[in-house]
Protein backbone atom coordinates (compact mmCIF):
# COMPACT_ATOMS: atom_id res chain seq x y z
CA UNK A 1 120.66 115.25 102.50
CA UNK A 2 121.13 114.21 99.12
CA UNK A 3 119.99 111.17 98.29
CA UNK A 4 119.19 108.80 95.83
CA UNK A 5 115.38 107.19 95.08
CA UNK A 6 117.07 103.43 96.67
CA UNK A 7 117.98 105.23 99.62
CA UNK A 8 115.20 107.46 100.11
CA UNK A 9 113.15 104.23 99.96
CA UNK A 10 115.22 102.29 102.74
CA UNK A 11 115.12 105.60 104.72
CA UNK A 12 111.27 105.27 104.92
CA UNK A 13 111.91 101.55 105.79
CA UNK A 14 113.46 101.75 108.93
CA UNK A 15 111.98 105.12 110.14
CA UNK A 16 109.59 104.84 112.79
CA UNK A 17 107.22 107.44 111.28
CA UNK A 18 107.51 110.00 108.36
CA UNK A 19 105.88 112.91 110.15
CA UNK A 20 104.72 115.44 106.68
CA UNK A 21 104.05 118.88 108.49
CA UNK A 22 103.28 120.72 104.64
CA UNK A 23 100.74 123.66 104.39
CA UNK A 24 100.59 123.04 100.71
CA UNK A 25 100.85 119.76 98.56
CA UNK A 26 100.68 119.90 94.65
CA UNK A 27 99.87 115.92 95.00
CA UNK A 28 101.95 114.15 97.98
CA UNK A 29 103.94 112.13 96.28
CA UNK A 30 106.31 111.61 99.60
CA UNK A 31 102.64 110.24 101.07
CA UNK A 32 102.96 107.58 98.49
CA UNK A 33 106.43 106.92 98.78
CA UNK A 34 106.49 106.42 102.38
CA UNK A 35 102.98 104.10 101.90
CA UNK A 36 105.09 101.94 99.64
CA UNK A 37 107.73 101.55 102.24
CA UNK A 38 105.28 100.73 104.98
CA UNK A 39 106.25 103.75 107.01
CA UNK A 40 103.72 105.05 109.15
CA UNK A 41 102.78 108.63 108.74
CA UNK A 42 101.77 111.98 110.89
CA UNK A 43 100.79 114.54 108.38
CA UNK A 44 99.04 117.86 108.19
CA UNK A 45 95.70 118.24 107.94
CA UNK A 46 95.86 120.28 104.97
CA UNK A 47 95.79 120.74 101.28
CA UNK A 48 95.38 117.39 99.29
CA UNK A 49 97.04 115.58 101.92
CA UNK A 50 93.62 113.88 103.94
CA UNK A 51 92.22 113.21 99.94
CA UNK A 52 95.74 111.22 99.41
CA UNK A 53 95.69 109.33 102.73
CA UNK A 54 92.69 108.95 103.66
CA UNK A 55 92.41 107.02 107.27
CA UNK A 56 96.01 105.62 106.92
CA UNK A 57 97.48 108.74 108.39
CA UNK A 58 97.68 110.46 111.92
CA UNK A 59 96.48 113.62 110.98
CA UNK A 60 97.74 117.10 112.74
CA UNK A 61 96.97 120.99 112.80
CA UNK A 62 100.25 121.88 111.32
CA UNK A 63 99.83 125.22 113.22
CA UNK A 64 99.57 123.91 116.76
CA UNK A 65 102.94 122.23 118.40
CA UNK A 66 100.55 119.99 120.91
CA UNK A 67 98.48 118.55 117.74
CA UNK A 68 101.78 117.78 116.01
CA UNK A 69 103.12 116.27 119.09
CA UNK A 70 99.58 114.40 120.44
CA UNK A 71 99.34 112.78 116.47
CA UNK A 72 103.24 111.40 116.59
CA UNK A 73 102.95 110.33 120.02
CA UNK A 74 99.97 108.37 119.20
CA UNK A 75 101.76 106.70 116.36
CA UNK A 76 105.21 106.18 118.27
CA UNK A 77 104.06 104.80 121.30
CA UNK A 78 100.83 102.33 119.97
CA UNK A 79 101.77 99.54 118.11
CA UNK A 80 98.44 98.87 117.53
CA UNK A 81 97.93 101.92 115.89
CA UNK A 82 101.33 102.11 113.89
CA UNK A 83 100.31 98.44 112.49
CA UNK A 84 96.98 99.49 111.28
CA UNK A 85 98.43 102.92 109.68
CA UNK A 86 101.12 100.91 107.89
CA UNK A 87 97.82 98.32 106.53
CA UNK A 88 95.56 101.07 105.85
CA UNK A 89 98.84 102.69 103.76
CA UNK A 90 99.24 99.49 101.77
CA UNK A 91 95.63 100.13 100.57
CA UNK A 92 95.61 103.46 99.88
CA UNK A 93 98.64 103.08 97.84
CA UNK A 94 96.55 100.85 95.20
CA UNK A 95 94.53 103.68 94.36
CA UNK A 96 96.95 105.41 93.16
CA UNK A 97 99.73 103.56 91.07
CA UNK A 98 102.76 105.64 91.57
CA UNK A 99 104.33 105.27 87.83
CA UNK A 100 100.56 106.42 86.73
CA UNK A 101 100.60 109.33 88.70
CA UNK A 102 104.05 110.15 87.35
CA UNK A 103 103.08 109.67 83.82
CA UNK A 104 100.07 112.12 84.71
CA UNK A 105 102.22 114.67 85.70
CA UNK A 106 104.56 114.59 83.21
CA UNK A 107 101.88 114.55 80.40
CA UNK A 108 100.32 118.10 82.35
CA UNK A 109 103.95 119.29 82.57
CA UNK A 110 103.90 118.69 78.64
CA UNK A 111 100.70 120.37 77.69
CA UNK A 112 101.40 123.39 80.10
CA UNK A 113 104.55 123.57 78.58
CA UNK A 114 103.36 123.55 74.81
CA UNK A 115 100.57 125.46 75.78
């Protein structure tokens, strides 16, 4: 789908969880945007990812089926769980500022590009 930032956002809104089965993140940017729509998230265990999220994630071996599956089901079906996830997100958001991060990238973008 092709879709624009507003939608994207009230995608992550009403989703039930944004499950994020990468093998390799440059940052995780969709980690932050779904934190900043107070989706819950499944996610690999991989890569950056655990150093972006933290404990507001459900974590997952992206290789095994029944560690993807055990993580969402333990999201989906505990409200608990998908209510503290969503919290924990709101936190981990503060630490890092989306427009910062952007303005970080761009700037290495720049200097790689100008070498």
């Amino acid at each position: 789908m092709d879709v624009s930032d507003t939608q994207l956002n009230y995608l992550y809104q009403k989703a039930s969880l944004f499950v994020f089965p990468s093998l390799y993140e440059g940052f995780g940017y969709p980690l932050l945007e779904a934190f900043k729509a107070g989706c819950p998230i499944a996610a690999s265990n991989t890569s950056c990812i655990p150093e972006i999220g933290g404990d507001a994630i459900a974590y997952f071996n992206p290789y095994e089926t029944g560690s993807i599956y055990d993580a969402m089901n333990s999201v989906l079906n505990d409200t608990n769980a998908r209510t503290n996830y969503m919290q924990k997100g709101f936190e981990r958001l503060k630490l890092f500022p989306i427009e910062e991060q952007a303005e970080k990238t761009l700037k290495l973008y720049n200097e790689i590009a100008t070498g």
